[in-house]
Protein backbone atom coordinates (compact mmCIF):
# COMPACT_ATOMS: atom_id res chain seq x y z
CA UNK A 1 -91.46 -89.77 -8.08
CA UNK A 2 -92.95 -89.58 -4.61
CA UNK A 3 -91.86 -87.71 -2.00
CA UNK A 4 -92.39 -87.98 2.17
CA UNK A 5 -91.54 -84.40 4.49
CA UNK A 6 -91.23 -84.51 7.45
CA UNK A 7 -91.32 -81.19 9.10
CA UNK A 8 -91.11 -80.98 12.84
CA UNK A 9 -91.21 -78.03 15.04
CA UNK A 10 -88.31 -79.17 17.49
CA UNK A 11 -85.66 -81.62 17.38
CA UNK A 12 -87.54 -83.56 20.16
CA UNK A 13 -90.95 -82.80 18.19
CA UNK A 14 -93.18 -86.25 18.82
CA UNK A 15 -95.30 -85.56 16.14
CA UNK A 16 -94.14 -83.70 13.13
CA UNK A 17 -95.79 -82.50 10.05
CA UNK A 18 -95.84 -85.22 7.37
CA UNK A 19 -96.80 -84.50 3.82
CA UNK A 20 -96.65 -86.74 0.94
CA UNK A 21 -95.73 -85.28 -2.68
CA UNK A 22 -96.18 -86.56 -6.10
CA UNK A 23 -94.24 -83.34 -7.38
CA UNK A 24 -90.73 -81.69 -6.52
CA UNK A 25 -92.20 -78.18 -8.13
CA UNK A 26 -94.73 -78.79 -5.51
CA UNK A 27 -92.85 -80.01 -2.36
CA UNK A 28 -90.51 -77.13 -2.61
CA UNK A 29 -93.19 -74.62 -2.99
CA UNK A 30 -94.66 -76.18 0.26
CA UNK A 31 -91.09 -76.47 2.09
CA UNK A 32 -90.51 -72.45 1.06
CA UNK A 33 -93.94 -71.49 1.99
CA UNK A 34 -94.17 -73.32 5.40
CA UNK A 35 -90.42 -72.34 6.90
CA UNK A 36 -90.96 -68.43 5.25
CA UNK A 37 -94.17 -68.79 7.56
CA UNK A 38 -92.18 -70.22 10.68
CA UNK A 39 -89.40 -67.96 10.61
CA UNK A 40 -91.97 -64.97 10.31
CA UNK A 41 -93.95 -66.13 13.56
CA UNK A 42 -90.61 -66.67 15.66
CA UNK A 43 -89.28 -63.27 14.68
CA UNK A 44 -92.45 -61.05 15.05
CA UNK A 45 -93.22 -63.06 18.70
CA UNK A 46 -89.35 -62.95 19.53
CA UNK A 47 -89.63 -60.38 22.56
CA UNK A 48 -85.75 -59.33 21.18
CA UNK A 49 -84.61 -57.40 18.26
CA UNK A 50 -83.62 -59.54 15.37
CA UNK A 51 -80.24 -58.66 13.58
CA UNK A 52 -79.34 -60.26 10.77
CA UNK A 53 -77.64 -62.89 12.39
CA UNK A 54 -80.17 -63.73 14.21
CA UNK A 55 -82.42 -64.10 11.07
CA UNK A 56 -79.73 -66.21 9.07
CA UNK A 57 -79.26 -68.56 12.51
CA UNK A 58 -83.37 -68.84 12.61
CA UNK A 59 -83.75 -69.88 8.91
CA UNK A 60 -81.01 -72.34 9.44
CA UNK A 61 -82.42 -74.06 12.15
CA UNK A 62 -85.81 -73.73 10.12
CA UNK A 63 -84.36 -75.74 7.36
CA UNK A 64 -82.81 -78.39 9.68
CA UNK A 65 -85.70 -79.46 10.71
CA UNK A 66 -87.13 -81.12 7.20
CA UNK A 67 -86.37 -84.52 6.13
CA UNK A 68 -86.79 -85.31 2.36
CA UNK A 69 -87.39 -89.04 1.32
CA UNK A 70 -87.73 -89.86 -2.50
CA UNK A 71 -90.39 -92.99 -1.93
C-alpha cells in the first residue's frame, strides 16, 4: 500500500507538507518524528511556561493537523 500525508502547519496552511509512503512502519516513524519536532519548537519558543496541559493541548492540535490517505 501507498500512502499520501499531508501535514500542514495551520488549519488555513496554503501549502502543507506532502509526503508519499510506500510503508506504514515508515510513515509513522515520519508522522512521530516530525510532530515530536513541532511540539518541541512551539514549547521551547513559547514566551509562557508550559504545564502539562498545555503540552497535552499542543500535541493534540499537532496531530490534527495530518491527513492520512491509503492511495
Amino acid at each position: 500500500r501507498n500512502y499520501k500525508v499531508t501535514y500542514a502547519i495551520d488549519y488555513l496552511d496554503p501549502s502543507p507538507t506532502i509526503k508519499f509512503f510506500n510503508d506504514f512502519n515508515d510513515m509513522q516513524e515520519w508522522i512521530d518524528e516530525e510532530a515530536k519536532r513541532r511540539i518541541d519548537h512551539t514549547v521551547q519558543h513559547s514566551p509562557y511556561f508550559v504545564t502539562k496541559n498545555d503540552l497535552k493541548d499542543i500535541e493534540e492540535t499537532e496531530y490534527s493537523l495530518i491527513k492520512i490517505e491509503e492511495l
